[in-house]
C-alpha atoms as a PDB file:
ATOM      1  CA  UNK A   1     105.748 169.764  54.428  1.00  0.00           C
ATOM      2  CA  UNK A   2     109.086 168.265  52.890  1.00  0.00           C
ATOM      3  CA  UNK A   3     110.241 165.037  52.471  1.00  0.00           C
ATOM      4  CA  UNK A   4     112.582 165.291  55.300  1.00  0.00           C
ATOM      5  CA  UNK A   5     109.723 166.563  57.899  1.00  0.00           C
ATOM      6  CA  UNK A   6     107.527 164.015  56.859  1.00  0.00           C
ATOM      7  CA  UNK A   7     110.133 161.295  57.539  1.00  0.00           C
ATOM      8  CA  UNK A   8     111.121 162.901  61.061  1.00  0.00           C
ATOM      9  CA  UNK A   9     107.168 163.095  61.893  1.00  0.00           C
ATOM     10  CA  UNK A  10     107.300 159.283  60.897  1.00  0.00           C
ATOM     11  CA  UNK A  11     110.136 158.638  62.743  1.00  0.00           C
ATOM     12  CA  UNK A  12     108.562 159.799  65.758  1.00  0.00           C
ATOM     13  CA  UNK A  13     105.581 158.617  65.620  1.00  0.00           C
ATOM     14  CA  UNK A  14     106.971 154.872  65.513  1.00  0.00           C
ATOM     15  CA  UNK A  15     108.955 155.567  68.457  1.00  0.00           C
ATOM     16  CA  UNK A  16     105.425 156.711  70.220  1.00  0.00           C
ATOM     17  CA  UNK A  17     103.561 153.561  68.962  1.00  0.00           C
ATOM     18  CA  UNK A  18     106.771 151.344  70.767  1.00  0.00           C
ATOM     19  CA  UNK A  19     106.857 153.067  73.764  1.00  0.00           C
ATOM     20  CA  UNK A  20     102.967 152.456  74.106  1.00  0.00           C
ATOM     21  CA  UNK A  21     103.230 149.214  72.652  1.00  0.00           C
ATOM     22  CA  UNK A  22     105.341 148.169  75.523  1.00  0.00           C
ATOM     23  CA  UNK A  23     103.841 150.518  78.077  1.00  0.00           C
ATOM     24  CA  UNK A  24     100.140 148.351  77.060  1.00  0.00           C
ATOM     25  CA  UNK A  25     101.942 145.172  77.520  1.00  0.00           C
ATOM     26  CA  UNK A  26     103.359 146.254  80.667  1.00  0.00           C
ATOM     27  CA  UNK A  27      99.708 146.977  82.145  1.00  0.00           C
ATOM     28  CA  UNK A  28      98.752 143.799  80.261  1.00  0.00           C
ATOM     29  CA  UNK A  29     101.481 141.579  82.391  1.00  0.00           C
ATOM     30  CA  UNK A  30     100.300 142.714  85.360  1.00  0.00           C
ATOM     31  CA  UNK A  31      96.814 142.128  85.189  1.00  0.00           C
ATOM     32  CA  UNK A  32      97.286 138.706  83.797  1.00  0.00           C
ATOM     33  CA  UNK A  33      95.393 139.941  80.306  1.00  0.00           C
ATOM     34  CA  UNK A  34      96.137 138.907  76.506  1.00  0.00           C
ATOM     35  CA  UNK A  35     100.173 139.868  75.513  1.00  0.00           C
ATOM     36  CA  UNK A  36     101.819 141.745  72.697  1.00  0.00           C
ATOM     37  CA  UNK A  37     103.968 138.908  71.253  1.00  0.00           C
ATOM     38  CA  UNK A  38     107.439 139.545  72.173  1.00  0.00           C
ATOM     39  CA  UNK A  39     108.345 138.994  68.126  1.00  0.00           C
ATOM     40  CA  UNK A  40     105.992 141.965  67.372  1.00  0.00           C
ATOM     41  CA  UNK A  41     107.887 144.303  70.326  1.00  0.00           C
ATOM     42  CA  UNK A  42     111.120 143.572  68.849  1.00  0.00           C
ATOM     43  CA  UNK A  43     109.990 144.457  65.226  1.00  0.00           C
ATOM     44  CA  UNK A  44     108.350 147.965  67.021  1.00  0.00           C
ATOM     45  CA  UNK A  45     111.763 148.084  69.138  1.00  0.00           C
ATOM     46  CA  UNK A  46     113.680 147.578  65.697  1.00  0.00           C
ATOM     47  CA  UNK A  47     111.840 150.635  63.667  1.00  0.00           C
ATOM     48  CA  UNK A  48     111.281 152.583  66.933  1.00  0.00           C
ATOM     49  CA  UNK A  49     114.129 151.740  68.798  1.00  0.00           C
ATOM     50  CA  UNK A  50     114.128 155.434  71.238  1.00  0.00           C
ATOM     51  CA  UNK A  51     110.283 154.799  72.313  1.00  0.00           C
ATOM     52  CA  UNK A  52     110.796 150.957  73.511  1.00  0.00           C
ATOM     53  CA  UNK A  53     114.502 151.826  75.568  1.00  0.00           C
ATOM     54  CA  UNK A  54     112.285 154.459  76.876  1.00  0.00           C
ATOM     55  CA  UNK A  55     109.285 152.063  77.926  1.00  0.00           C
ATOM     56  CA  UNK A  56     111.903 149.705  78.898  1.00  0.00           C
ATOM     57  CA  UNK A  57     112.961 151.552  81.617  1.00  0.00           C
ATOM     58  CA  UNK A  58     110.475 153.782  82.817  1.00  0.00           C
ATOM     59  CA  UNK A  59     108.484 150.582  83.657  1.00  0.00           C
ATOM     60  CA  UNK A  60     111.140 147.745  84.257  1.00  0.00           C
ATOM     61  CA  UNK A  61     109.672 146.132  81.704  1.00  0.00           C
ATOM     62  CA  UNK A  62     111.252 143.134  79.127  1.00  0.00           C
ATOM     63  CA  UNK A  63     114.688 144.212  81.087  1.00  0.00           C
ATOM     64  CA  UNK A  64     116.012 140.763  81.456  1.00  0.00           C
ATOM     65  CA  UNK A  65     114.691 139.181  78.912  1.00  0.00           C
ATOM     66  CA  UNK A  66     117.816 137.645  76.917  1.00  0.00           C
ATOM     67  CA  UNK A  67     116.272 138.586  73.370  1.00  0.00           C
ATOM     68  CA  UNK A  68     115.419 142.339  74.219  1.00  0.00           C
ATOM     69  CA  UNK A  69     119.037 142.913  75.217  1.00  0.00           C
ATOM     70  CA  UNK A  70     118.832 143.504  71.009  1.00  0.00           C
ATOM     71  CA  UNK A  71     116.726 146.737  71.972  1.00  0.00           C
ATOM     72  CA  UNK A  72     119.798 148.811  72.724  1.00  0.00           C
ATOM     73  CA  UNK A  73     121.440 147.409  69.908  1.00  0.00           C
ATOM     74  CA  UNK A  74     118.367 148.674  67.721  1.00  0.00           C
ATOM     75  CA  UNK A  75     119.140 152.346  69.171  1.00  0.00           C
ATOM     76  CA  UNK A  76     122.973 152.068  68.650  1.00  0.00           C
ATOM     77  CA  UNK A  77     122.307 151.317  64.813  1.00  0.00           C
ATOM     78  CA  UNK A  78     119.559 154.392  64.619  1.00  0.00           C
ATOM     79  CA  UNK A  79     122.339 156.793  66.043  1.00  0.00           C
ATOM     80  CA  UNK A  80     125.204 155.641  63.228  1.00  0.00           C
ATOM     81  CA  UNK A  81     122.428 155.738  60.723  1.00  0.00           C
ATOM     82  CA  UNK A  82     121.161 159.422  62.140  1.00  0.00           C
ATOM     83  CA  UNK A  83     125.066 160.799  62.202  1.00  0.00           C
ATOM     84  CA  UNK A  84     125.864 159.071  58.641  1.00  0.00           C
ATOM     85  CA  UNK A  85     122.626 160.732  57.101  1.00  0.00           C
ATOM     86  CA  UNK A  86     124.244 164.361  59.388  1.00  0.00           C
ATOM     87  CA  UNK A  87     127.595 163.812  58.039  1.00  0.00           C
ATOM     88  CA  UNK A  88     126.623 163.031  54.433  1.00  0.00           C
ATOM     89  CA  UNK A  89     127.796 159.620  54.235  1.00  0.00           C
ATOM     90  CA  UNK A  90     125.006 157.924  52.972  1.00  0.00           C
END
């Protein structure tokens, strides 16, 4: 496996752990149980930015919370760093 597969199969796999990650707290919320700490969903919303606007959505979840409105932010940055890498700029 190369260097660049391995860092893909990385990639994705952070964006799996967010998307559960928020997906657990979800569940979590509404059964009144122990929380993820919102500082440790941004940082897996900041390296995994695709899985947690996924979770986001697909279960209403952290959507109007002032500080996650960084989340799309997170993805915006991961698509100008994924066409710069493309394009050869960096």
């Amino acid at each position: 496996m190369g260097p660049v597969v391995a860092a893909i199969t990385v990639y994705l796999l952070l964006n799996v752990v967010s998307f559960l990650a928020y997906y657990r707290d979800k569940r979590s919320a509404e059964r009144t149980a122990w929380r993820t700490p919102e500082k440790r969903l941004l940082l897996l919303a900041f390296f995994g930015p695709f899985g947690a606007v996924a979770a986001m959505h697909a279960f209403r979840h952290k959507t109007q919370k002032a500080k996650f409105r960084l989340v799309p932010l997170f993805l915006c940055l991961h698509i100008v760093l994924a066409a710069a890498f493309v394009l050869g700029l960096v």
